[in-house]
PDB file of N, CA and C in Angstrom:
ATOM      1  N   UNK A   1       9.190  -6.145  -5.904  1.00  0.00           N
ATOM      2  CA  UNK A   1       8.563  -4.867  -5.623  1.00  0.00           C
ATOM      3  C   UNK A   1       7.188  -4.794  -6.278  1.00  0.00           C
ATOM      4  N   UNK A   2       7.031  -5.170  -7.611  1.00  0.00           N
ATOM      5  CA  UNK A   2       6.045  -5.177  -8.240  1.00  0.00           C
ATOM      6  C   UNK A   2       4.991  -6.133  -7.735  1.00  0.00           C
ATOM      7  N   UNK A   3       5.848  -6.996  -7.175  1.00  0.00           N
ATOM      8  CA  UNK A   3       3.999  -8.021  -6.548  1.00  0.00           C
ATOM      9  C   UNK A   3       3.764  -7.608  -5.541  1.00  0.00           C
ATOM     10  N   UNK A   4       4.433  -6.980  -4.453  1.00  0.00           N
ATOM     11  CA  UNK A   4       4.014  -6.554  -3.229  1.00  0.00           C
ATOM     12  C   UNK A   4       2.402  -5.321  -3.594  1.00  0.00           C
ATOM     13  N   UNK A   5       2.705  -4.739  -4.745  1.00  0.00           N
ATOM     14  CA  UNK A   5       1.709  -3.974  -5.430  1.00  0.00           C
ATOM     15  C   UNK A   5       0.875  -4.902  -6.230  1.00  0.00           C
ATOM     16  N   UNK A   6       1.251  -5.983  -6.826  1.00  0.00           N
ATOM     17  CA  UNK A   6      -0.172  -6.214  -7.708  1.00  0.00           C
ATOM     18  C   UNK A   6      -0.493  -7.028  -6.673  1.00  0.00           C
ATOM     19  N   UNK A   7      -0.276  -7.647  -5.631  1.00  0.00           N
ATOM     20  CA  UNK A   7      -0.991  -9.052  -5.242  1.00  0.00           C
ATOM     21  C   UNK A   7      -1.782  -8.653  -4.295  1.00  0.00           C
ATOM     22  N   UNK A   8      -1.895  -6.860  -4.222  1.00  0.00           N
ATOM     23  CA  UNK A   8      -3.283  -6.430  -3.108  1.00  0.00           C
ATOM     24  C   UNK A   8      -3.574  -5.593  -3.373  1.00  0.00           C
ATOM     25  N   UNK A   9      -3.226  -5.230  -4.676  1.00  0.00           N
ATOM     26  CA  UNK A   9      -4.593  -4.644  -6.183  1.00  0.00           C
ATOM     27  C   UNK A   9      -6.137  -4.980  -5.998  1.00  0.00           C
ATOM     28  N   UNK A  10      -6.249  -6.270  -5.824  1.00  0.00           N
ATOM     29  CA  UNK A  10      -7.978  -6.543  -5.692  1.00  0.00           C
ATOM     30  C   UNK A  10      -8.763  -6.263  -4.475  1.00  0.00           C
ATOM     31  N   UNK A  11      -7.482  -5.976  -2.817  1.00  0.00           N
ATOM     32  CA  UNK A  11      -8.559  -5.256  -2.274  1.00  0.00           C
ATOM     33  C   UNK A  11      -8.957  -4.157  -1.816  1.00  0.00           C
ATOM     34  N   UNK A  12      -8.272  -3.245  -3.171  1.00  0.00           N
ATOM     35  CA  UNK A  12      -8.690  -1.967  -3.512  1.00  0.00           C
ATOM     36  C   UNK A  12     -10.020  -2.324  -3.933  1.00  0.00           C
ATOM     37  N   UNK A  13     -10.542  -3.270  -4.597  1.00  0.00           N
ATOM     38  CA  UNK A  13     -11.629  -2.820  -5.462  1.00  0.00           C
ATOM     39  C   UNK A  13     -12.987  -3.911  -4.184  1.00  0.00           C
ATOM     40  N   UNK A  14     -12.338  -5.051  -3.944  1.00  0.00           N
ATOM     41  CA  UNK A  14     -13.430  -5.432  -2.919  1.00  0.00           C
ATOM     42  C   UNK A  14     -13.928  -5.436  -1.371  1.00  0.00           C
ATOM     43  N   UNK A  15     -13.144  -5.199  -0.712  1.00  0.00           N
ATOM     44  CA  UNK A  15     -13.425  -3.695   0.199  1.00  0.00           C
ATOM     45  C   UNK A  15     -14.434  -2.987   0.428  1.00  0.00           C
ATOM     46  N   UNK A  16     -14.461  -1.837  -0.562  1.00  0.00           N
ATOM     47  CA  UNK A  16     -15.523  -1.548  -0.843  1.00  0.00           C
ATOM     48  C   UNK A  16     -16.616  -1.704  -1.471  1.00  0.00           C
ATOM     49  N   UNK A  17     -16.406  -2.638  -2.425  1.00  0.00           N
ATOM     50  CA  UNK A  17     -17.403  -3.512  -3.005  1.00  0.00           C
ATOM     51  C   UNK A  17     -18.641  -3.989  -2.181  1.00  0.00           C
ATOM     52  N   UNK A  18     -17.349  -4.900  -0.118  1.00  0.00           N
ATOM     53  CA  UNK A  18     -18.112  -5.851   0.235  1.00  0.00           C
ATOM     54  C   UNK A  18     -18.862  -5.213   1.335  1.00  0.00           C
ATOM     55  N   UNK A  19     -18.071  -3.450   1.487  1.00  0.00           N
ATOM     56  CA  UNK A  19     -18.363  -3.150   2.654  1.00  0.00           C
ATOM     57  C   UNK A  19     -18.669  -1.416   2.370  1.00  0.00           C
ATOM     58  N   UNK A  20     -19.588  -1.121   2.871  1.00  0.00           N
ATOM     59  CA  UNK A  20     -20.571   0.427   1.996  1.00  0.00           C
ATOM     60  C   UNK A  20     -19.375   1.353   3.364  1.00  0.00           C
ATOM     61  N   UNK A  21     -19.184   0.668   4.310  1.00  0.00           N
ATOM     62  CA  UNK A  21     -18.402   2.045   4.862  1.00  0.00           C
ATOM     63  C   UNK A  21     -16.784   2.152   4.813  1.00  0.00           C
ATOM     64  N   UNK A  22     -16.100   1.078   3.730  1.00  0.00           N
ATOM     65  CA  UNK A  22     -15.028   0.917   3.538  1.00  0.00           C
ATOM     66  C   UNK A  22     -14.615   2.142   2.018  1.00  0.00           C
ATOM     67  N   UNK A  23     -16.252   3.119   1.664  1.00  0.00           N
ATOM     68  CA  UNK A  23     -15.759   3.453   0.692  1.00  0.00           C
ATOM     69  C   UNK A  23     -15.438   4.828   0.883  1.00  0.00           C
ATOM     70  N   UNK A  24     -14.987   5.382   2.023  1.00  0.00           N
ATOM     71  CA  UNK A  24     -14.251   6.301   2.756  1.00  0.00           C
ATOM     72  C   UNK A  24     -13.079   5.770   2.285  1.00  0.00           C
ATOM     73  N   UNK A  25     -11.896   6.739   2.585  1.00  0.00           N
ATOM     74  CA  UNK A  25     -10.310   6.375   2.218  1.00  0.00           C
ATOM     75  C   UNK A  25      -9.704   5.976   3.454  1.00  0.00           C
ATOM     76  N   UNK A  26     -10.285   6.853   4.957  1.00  0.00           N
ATOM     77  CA  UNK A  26      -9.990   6.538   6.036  1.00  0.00           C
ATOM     78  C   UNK A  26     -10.129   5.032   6.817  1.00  0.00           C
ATOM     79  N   UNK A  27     -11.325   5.021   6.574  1.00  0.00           N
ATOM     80  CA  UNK A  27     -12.204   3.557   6.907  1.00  0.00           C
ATOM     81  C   UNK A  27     -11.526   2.805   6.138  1.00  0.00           C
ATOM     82  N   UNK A  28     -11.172   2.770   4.583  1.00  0.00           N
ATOM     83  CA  UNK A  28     -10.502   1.707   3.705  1.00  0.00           C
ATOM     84  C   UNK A  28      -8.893   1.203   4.638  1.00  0.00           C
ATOM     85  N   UNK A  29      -8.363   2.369   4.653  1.00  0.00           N
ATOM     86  CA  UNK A  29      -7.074   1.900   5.293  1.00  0.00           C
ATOM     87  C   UNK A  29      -7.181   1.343   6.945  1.00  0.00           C
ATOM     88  N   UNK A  30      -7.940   1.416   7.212  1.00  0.00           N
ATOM     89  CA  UNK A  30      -8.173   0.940   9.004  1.00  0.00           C
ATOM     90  C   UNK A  30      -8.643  -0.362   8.408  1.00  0.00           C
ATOM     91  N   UNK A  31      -9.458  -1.089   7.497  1.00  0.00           N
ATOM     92  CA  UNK A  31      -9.974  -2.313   7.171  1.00  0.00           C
ATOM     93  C   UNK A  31      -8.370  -2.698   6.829  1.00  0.00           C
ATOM     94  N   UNK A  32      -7.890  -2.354   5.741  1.00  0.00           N
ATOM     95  CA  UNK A  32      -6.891  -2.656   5.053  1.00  0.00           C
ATOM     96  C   UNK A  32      -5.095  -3.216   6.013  1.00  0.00           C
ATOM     97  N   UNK A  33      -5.540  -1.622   6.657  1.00  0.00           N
ATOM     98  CA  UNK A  33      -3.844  -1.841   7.037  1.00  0.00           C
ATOM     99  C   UNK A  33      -3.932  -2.356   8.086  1.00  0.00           C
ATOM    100  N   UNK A  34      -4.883  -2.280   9.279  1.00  0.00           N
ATOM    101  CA  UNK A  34      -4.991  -2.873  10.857  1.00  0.00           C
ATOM    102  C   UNK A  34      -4.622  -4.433  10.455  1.00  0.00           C
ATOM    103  N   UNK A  35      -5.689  -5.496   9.580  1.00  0.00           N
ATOM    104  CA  UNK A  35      -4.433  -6.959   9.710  1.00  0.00           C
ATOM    105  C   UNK A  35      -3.206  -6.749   8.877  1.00  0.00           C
ATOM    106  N   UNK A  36      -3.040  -6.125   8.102  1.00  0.00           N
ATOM    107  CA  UNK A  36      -2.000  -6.364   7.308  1.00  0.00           C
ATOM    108  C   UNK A  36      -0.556  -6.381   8.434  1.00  0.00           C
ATOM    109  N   UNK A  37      -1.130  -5.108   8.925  1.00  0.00           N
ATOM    110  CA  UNK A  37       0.288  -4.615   9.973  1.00  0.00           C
ATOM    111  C   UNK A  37       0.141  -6.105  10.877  1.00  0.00           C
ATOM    112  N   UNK A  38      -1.018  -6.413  11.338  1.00  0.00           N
ATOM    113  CA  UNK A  38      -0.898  -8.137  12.416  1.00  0.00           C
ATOM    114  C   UNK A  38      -0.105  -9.213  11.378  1.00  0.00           C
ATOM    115  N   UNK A  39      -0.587  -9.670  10.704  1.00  0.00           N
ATOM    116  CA  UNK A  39       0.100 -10.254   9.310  1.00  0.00           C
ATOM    117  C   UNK A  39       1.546  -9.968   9.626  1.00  0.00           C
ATOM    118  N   UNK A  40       2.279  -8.653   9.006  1.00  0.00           N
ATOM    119  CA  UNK A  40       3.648  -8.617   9.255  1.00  0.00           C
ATOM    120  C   UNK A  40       4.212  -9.151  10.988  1.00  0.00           C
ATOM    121  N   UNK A  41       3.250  -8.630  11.850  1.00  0.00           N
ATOM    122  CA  UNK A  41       3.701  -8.631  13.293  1.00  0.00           C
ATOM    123  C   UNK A  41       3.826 -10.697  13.401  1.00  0.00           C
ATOM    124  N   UNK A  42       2.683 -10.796  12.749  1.00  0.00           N
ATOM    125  CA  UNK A  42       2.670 -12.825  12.772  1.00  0.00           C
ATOM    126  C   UNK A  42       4.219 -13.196  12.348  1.00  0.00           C
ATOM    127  N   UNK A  43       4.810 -12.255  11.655  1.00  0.00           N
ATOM    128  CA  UNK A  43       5.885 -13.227  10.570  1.00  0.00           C
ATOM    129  C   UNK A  43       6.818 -13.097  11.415  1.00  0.00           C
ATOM    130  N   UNK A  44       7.007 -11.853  12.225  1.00  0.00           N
ATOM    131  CA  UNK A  44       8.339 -11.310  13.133  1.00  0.00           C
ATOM    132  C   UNK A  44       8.040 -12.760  14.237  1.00  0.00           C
ATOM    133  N   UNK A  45       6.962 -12.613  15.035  1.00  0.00           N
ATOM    134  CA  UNK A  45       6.767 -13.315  15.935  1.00  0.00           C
ATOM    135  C   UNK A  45       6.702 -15.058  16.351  1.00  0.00           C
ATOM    136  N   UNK A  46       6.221 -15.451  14.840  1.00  0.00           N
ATOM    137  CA  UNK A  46       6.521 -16.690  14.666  1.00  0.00           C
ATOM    138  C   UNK A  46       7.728 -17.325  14.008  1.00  0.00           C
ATOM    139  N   UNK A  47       8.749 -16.303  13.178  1.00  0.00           N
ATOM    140  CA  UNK A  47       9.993 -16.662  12.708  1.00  0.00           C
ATOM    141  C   UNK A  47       9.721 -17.339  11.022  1.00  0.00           C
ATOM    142  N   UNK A  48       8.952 -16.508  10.565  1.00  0.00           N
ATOM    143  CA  UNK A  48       8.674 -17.149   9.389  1.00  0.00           C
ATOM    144  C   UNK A  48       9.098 -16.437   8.150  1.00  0.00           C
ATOM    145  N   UNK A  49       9.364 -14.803   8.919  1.00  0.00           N
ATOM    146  CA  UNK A  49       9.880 -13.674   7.816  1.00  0.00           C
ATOM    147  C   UNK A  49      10.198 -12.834   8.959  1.00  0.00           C
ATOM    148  N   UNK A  50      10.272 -12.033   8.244  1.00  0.00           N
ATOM    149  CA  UNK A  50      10.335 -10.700   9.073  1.00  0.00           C
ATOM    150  C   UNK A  50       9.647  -8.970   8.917  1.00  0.00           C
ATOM    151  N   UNK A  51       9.556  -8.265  10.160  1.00  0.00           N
ATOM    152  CA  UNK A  51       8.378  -7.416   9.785  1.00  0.00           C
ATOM    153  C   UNK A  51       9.159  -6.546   9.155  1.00  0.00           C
ATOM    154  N   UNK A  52       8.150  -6.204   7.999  1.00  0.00           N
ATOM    155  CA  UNK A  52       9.389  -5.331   7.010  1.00  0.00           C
ATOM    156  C   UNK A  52       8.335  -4.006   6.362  1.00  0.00           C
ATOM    157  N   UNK A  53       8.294  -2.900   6.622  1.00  0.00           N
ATOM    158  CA  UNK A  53       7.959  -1.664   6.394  1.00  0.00           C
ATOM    159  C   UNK A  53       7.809  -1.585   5.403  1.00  0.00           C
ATOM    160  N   UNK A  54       8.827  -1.924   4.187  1.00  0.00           N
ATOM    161  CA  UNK A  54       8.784  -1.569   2.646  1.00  0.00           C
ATOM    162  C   UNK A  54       7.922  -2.461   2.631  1.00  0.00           C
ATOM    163  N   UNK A  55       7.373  -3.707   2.828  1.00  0.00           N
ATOM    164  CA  UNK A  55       5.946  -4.586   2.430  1.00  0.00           C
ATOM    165  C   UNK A  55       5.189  -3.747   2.788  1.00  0.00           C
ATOM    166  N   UNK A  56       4.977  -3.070   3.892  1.00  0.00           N
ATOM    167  CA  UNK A  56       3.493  -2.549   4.432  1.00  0.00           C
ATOM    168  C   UNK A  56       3.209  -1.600   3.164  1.00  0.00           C
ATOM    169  N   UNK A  57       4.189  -0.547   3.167  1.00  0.00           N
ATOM    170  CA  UNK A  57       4.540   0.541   2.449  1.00  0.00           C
ATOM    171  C   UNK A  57       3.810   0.406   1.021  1.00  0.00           C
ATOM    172  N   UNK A  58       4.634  -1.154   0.439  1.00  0.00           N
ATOM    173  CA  UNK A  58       4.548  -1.529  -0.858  1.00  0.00           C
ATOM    174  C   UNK A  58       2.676  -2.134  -1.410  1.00  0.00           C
ATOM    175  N   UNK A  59       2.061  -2.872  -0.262  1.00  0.00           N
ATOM    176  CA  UNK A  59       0.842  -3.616  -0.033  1.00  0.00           C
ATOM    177  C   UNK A  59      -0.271  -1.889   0.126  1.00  0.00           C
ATOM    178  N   UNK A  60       0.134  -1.387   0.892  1.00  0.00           N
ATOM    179  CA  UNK A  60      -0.796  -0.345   0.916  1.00  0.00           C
ATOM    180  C   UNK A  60      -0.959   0.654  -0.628  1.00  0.00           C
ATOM    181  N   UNK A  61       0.007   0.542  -0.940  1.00  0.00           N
ATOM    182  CA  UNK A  61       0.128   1.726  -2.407  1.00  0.00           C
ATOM    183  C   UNK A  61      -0.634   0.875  -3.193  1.00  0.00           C
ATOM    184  N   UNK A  62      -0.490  -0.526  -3.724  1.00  0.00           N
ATOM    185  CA  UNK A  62      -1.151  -1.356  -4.096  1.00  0.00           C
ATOM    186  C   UNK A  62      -2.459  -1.046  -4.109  1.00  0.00           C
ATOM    187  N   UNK A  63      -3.209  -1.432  -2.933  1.00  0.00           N
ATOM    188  CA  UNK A  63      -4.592  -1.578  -2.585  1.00  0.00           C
ATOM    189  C   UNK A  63      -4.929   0.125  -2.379  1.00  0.00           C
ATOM    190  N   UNK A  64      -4.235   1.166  -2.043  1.00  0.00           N
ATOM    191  CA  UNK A  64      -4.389   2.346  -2.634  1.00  0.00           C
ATOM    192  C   UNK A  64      -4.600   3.035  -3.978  1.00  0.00           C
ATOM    193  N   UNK A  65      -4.178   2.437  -5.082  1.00  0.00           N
ATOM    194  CA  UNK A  65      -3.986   2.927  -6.384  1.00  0.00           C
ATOM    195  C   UNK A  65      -5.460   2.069  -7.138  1.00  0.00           C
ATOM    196  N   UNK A  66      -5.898   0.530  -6.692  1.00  0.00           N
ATOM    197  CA  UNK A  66      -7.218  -0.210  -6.864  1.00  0.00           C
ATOM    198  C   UNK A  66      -8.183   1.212  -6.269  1.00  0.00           C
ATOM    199  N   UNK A  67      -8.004   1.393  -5.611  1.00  0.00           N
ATOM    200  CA  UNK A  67      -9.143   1.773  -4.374  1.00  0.00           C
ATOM    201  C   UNK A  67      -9.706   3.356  -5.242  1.00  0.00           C
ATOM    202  N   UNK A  68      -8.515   4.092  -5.387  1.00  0.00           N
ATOM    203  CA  UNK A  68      -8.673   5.346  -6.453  1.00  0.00           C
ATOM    204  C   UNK A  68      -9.652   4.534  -8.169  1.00  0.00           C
ATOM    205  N   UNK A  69      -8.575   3.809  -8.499  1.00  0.00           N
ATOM    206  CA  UNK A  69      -9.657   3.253  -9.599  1.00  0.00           C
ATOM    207  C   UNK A  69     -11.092   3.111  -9.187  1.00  0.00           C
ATOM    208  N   UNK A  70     -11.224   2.686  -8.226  1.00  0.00           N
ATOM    209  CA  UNK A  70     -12.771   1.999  -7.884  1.00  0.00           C
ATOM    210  C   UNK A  70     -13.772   3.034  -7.422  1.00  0.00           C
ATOM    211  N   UNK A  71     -13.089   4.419  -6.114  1.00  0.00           N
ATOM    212  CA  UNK A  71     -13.717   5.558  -6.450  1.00  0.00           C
ATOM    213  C   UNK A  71     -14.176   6.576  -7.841  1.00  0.00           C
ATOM    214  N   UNK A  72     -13.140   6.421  -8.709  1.00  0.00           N
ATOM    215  CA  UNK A  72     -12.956   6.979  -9.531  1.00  0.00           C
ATOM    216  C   UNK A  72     -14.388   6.708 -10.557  1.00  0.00           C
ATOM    217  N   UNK A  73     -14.336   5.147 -11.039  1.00  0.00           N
ATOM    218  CA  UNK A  73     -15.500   4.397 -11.906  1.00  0.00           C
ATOM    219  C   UNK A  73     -16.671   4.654 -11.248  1.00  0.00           C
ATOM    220  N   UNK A  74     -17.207   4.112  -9.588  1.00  0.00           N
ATOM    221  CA  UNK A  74     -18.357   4.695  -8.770  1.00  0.00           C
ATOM    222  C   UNK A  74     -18.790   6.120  -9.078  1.00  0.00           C
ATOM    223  N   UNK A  75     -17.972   7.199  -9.416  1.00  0.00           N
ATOM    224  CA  UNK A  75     -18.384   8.383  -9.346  1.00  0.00           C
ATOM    225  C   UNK A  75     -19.000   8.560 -10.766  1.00  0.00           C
ATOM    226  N   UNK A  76     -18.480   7.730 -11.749  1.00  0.00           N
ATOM    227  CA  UNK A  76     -18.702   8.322 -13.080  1.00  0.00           C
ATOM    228  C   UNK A  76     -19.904   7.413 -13.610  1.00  0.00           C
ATOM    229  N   UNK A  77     -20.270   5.984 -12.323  1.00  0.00           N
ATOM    230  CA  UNK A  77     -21.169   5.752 -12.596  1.00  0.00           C
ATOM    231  C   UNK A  77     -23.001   6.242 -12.039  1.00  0.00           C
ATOM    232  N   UNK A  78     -21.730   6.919 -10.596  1.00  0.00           N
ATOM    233  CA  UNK A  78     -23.580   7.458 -10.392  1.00  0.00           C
ATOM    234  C   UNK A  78     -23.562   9.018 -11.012  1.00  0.00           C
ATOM    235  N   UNK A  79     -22.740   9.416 -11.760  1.00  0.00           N
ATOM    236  CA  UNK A  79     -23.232  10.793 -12.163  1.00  0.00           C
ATOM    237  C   UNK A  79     -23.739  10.535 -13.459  1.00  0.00           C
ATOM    238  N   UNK A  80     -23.530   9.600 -14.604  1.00  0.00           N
ATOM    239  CA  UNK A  80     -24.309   8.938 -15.203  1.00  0.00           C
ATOM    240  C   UNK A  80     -26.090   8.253 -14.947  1.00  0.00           C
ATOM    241  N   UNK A  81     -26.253   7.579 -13.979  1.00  0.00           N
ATOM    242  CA  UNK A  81     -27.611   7.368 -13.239  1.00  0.00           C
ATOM    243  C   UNK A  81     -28.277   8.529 -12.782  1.00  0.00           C
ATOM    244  N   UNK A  82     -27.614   9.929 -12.167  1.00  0.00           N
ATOM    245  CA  UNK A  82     -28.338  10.734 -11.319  1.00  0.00           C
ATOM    246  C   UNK A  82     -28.516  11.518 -13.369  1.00  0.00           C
ATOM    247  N   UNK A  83     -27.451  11.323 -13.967  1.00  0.00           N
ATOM    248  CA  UNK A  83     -28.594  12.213 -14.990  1.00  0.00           C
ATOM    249  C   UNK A  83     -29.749  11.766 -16.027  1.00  0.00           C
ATOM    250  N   UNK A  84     -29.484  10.414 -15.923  1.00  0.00           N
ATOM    251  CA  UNK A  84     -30.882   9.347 -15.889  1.00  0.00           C
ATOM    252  C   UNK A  84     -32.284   9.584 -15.469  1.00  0.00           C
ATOM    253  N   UNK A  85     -31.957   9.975 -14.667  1.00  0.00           N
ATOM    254  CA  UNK A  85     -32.987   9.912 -13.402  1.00  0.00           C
ATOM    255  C   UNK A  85     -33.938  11.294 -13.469  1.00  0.00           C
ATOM    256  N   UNK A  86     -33.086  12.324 -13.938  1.00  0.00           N
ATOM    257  CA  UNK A  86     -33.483  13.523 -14.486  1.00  0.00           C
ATOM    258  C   UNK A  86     -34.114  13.825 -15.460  1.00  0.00           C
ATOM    259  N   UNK A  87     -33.864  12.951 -16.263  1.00  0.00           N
ATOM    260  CA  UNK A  87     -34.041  12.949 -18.100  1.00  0.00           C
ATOM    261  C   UNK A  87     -35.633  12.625 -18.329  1.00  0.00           C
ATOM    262  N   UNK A  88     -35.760  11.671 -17.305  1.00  0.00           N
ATOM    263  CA  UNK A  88     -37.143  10.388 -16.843  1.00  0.00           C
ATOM    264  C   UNK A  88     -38.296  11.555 -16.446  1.00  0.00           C
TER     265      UNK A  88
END
């Protein structure tokens, strides 16, 4: 349960890192979950696993809970700069 959450921890944070309109929450999960859900659909279809909901479920909270961190730090770093910028 726990790796289904840490092992897509990082693309909470690069995502939006790599992509300026992934740093919406909406846009994040359409980048995020559209292959993931193909990914599961690959495993049903080729017989390699099976498509399993609690992964999606588990992978999204993951890269959901990064993604809050990463909004979270962005905000506190540009309200830091915008009062920089003021000071100047």
């Amino acid at each position: 349960m726990f790796g289904n959450i840490g092992v897509f921890t990082p693309y909470g944070l690069l995502l939006p890192y790599l992509f300026r309109s992934a740093r919406r929450y909406g846009t994040f999960l359409l980048y995020f979950g559209c292959p993931l859900v193909g990914l599961e659909l690959l495993q049903m279809l080729l017989r390699v696993g099976s498509f399993d909901t609690d992964d999606v479920i588990l992978n999204v909270l993951g890269a959901s809970i990064s993604f809050v961190l990463f909004a979270a730090v962005g905000r506190t770093l540009e309200r830091r700069e915008s009062k920089r910028r003021y000071k100047m």
